[in-house]
PDB file of N, CA and C in Angstrom:
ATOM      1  N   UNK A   1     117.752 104.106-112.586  1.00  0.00           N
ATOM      2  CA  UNK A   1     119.185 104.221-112.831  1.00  0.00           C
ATOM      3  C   UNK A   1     119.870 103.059-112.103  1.00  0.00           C
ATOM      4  N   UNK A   2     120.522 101.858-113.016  1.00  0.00           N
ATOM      5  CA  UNK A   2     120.953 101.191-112.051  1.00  0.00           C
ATOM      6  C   UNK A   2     122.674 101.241-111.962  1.00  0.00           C
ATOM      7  N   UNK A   3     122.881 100.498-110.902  1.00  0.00           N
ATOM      8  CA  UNK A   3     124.083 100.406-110.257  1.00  0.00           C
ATOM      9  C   UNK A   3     124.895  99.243-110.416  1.00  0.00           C
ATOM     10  N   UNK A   4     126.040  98.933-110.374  1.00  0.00           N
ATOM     11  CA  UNK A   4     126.521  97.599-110.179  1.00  0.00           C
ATOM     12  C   UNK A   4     127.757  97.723-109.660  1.00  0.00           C
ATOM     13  N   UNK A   5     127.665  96.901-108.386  1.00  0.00           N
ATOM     14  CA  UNK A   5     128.918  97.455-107.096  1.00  0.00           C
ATOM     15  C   UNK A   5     129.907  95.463-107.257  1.00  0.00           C
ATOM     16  N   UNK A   6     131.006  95.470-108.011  1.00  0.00           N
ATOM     17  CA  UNK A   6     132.148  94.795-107.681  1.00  0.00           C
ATOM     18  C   UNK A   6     132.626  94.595-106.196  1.00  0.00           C
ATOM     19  N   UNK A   7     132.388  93.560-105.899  1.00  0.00           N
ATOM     20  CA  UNK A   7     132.858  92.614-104.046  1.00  0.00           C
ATOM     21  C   UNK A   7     133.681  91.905-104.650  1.00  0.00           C
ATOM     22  N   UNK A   8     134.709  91.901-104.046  1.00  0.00           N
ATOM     23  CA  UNK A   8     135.533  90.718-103.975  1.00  0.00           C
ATOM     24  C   UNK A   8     135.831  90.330-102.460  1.00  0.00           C
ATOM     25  N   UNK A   9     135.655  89.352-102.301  1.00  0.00           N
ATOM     26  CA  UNK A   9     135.280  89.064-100.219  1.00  0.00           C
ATOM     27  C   UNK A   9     137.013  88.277-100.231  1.00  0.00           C
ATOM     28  N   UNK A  10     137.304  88.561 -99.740  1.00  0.00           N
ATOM     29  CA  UNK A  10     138.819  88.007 -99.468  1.00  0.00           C
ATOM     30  C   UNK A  10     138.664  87.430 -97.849  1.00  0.00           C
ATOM     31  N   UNK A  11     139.657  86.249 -97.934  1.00  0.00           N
ATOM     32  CA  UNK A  11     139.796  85.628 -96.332  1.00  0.00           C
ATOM     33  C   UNK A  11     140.305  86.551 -95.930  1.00  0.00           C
ATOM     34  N   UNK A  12     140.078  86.882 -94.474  1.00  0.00           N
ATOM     35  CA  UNK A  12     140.495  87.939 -93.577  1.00  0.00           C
ATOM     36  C   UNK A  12     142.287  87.361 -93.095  1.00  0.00           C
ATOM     37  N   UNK A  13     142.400  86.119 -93.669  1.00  0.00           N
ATOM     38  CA  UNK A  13     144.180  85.405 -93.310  1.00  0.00           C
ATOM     39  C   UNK A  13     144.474  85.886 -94.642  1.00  0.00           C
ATOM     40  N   UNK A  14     144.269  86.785 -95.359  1.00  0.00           N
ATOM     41  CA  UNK A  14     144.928  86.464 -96.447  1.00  0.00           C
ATOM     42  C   UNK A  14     146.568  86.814 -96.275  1.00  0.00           C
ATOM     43  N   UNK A  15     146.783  87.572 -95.413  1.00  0.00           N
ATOM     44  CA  UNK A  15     147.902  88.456 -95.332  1.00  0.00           C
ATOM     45  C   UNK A  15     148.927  87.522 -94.663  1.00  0.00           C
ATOM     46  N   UNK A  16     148.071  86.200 -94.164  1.00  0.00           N
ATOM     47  CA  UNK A  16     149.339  85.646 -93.405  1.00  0.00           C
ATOM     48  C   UNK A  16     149.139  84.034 -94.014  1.00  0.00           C
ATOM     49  N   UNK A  17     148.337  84.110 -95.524  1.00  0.00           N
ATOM     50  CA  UNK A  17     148.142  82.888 -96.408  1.00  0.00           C
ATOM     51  C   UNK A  17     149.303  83.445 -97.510  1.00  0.00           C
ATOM     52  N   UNK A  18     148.976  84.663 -97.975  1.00  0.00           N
ATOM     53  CA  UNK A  18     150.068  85.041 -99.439  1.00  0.00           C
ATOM     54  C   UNK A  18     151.055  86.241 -98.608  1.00  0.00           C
ATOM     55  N   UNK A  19     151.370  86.415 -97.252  1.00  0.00           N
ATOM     56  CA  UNK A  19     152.448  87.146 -97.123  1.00  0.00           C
ATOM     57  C   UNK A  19     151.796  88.459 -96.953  1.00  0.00           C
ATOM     58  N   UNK A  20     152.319  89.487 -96.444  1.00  0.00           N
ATOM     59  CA  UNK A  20     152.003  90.731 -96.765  1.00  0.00           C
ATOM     60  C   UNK A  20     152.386  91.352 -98.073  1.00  0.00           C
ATOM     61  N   UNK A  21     153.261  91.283 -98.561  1.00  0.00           N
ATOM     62  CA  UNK A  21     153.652  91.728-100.262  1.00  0.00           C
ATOM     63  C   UNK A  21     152.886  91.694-100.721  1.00  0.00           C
ATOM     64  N   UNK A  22     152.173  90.291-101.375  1.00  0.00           N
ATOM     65  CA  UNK A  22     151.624  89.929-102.144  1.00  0.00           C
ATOM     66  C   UNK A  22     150.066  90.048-101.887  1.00  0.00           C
ATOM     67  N   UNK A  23     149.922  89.925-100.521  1.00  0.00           N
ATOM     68  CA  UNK A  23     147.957  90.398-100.441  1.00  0.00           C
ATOM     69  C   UNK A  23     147.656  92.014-100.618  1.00  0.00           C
ATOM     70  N   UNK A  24     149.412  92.883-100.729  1.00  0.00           N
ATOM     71  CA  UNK A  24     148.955  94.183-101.312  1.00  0.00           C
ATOM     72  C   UNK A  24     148.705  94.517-102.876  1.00  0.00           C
ATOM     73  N   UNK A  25     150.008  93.586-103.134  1.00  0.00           N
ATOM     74  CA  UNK A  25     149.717  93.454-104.615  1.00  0.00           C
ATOM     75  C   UNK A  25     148.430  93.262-105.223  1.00  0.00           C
ATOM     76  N   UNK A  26     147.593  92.084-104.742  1.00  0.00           N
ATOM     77  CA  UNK A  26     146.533  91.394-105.104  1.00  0.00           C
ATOM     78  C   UNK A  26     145.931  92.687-105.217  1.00  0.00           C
ATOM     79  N   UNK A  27     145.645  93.926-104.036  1.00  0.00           N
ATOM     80  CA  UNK A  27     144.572  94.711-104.147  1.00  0.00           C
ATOM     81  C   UNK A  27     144.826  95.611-104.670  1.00  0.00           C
ATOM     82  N   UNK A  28     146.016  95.805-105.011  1.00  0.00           N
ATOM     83  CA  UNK A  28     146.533  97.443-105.746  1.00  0.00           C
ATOM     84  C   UNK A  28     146.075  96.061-107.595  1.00  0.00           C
ATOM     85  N   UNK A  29     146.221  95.436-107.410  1.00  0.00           N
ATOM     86  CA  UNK A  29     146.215  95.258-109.097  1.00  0.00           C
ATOM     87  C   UNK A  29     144.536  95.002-109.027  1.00  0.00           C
ATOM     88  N   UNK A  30     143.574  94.593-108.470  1.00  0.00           N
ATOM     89  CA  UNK A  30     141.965  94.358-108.345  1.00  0.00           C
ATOM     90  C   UNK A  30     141.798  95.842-108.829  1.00  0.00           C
ATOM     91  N   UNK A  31     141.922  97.202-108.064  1.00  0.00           N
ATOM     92  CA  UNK A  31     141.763  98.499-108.305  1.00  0.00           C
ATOM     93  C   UNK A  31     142.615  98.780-109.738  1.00  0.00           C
ATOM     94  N   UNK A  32     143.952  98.578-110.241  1.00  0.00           N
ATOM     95  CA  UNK A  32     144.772  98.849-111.156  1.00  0.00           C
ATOM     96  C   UNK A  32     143.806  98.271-112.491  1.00  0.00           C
ATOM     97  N   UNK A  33     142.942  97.219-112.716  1.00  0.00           N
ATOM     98  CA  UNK A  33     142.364  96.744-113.643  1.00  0.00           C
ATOM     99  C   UNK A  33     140.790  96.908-113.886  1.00  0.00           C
ATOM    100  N   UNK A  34     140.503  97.728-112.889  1.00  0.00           N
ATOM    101  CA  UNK A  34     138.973  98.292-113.095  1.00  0.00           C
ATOM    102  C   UNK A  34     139.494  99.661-114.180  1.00  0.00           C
ATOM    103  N   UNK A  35     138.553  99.784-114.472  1.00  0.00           N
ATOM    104  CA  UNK A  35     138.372 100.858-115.136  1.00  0.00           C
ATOM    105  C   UNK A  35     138.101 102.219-114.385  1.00  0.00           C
ATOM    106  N   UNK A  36     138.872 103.085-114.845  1.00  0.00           N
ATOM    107  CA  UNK A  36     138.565 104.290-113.923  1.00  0.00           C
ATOM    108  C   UNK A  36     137.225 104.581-113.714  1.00  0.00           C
ATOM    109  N   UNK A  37     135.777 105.013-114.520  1.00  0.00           N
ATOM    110  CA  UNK A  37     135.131 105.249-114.196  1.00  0.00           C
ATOM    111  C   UNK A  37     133.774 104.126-112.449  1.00  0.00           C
ATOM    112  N   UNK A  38     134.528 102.900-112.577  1.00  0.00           N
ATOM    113  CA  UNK A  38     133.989 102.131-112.164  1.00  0.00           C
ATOM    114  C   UNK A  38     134.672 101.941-110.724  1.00  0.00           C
ATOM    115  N   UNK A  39     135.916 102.523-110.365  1.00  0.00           N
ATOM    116  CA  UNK A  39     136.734 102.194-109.329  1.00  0.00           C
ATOM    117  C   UNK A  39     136.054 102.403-108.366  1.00  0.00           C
ATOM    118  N   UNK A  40     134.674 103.491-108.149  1.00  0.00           N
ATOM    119  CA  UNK A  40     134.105 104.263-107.063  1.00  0.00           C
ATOM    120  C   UNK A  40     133.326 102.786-106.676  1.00  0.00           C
ATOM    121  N   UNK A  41     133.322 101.981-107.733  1.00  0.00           N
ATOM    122  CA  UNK A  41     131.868 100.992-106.977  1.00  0.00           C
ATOM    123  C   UNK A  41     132.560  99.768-106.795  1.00  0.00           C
ATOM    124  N   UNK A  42     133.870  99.446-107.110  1.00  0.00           N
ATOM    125  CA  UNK A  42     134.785  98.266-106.316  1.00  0.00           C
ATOM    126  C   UNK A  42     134.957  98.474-104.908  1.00  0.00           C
ATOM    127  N   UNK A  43     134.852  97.180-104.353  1.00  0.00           N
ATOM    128  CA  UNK A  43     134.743  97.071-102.908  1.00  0.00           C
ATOM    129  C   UNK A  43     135.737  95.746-102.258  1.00  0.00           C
ATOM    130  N   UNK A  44     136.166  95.923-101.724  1.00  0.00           N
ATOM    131  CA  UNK A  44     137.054  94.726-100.624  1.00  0.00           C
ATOM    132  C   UNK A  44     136.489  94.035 -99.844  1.00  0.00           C
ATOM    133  N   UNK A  45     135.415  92.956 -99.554  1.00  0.00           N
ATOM    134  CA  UNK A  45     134.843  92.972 -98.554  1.00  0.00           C
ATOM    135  C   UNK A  45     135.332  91.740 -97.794  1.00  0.00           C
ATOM    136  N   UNK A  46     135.113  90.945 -96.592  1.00  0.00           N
ATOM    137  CA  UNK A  46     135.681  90.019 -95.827  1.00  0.00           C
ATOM    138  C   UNK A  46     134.846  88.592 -96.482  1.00  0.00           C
ATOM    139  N   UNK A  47     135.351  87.454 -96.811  1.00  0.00           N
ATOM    140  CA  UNK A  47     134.517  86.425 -96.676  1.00  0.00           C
ATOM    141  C   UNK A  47     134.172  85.939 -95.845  1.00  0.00           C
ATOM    142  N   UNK A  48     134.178  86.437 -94.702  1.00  0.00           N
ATOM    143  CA  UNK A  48     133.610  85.620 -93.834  1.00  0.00           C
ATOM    144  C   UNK A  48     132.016  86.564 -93.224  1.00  0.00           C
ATOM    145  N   UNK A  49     131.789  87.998 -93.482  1.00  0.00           N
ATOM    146  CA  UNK A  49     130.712  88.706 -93.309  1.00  0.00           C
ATOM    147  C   UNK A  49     129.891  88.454 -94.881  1.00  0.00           C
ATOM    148  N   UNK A  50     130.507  88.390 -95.729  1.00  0.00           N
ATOM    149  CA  UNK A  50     129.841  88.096 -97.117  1.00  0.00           C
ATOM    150  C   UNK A  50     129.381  87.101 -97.104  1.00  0.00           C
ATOM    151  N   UNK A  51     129.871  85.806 -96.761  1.00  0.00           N
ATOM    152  CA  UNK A  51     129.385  84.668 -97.263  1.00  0.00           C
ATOM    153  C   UNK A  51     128.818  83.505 -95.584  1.00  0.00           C
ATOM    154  N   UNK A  52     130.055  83.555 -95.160  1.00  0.00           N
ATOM    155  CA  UNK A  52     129.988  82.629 -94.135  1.00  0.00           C
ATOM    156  C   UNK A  52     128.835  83.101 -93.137  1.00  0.00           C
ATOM    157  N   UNK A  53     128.693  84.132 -92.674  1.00  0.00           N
ATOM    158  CA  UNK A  53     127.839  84.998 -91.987  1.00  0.00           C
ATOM    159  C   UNK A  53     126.358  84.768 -92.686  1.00  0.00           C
ATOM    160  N   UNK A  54     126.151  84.760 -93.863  1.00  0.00           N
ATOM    161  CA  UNK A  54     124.934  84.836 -94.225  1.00  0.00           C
ATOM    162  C   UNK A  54     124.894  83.251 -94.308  1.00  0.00           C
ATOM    163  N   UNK A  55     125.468  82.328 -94.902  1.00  0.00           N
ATOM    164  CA  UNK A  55     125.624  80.575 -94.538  1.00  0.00           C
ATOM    165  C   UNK A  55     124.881  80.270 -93.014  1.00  0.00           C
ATOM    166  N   UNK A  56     125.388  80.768 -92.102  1.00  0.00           N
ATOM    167  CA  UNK A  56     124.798  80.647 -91.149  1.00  0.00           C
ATOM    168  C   UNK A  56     123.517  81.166 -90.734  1.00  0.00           C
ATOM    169  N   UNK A  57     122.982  82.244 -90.859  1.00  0.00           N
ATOM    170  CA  UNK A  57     121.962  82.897 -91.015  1.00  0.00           C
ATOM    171  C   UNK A  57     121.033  82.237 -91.363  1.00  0.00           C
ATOM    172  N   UNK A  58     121.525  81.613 -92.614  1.00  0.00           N
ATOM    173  CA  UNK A  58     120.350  80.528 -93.455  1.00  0.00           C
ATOM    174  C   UNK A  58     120.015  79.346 -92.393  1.00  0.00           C
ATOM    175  N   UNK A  59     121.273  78.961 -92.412  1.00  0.00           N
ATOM    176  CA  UNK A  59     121.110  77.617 -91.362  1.00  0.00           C
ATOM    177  C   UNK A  59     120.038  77.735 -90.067  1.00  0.00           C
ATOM    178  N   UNK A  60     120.038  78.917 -89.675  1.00  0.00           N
ATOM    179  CA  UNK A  60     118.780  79.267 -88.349  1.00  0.00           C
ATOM    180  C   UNK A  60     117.651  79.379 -89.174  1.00  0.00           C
ATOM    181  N   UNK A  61     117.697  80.218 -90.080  1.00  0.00           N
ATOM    182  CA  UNK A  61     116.559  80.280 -91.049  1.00  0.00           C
ATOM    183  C   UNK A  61     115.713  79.179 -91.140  1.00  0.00           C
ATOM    184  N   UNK A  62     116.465  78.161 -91.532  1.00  0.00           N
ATOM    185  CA  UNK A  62     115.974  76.567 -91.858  1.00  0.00           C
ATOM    186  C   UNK A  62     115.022  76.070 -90.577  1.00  0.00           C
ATOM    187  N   UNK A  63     114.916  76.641 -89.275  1.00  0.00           N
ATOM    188  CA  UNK A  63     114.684  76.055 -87.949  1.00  0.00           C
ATOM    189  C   UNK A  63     113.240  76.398 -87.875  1.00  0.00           C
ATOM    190  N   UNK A  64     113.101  77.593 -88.675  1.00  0.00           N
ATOM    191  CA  UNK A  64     111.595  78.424 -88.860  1.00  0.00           C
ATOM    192  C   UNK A  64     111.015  78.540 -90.029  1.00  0.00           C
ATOM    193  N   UNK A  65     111.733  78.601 -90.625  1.00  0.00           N
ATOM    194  CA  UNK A  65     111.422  79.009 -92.429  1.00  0.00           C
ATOM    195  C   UNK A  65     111.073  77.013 -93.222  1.00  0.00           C
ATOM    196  N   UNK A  66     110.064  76.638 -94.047  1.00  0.00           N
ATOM    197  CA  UNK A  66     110.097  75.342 -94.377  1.00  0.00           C
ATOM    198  C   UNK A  66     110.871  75.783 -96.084  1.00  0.00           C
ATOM    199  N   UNK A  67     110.652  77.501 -96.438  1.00  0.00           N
ATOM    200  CA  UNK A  67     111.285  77.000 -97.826  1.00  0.00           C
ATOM    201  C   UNK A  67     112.573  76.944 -97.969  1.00  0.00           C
ATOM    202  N   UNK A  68     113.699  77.144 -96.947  1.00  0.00           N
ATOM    203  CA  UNK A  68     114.784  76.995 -96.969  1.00  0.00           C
ATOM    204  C   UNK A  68     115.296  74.947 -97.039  1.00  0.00           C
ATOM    205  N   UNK A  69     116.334  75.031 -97.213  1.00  0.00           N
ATOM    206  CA  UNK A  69     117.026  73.614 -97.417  1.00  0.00           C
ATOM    207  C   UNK A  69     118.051  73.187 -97.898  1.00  0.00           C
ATOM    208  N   UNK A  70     118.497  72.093 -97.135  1.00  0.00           N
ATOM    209  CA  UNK A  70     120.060  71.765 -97.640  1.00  0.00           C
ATOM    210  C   UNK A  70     120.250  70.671 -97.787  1.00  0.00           C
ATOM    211  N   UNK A  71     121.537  70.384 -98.667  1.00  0.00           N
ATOM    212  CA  UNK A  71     122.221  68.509 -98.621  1.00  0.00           C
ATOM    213  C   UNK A  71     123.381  68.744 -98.890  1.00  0.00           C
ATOM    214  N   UNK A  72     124.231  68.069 -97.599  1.00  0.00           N
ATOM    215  CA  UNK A  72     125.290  67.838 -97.433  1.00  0.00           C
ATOM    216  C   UNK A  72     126.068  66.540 -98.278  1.00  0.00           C
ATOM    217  N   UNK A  73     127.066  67.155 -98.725  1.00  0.00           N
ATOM    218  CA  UNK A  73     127.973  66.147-100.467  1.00  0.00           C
ATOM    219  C   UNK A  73     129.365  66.056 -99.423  1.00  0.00           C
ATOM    220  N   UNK A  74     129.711  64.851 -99.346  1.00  0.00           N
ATOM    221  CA  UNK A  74     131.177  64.413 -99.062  1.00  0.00           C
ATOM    222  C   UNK A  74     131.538  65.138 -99.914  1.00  0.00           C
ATOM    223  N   UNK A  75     133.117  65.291-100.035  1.00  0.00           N
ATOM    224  CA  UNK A  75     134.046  65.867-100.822  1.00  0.00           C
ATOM    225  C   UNK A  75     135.085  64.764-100.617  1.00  0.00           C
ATOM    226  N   UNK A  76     135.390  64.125-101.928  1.00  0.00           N
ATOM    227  CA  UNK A  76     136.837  63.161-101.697  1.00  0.00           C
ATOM    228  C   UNK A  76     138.171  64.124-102.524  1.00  0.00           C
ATOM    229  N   UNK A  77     138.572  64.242-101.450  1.00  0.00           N
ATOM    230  CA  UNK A  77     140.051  64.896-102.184  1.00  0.00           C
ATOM    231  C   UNK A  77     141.228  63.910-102.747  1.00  0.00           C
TER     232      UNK A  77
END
């Protein structure tokens, strides 16, 4: 029986990037556009335990592990 659980990892600034109004809005309308039966498996989670947290993880990984690996890309804005 499988499952499929909706994350949306939001910056933990969001509230002081879009205001408080509007980072409630954001989450009352994320929940407002699921579908009822599916609302139980939407989730809020932080980007910085979702993503950044495990980014780093890897990065130690790399110190022991040989199949891990990376390359760093300038970005010109």
């Amino acid at each position: 029986m499988g499952r499929y659980n909706l994350v949306y990892s939001v910056d933990p600034r969001i509230q002081k990037m879009l205001g408080e109004d509007m980072a409630s809005t954001l989450i009352r309308r994320i929940y407002e556009f699921t579908p009822g039966e599916l609302s139980v498996f939407v989730r809020i989670g932080s980007l910085y335990h979702d993503c950044v947290e495990t980014f780093n993880q890897m990065l130690e990984d790399m110190q022991t592990e040989s199949f891990h690996s990376y390359n760093l890309k300038e970005i010109n804005t």
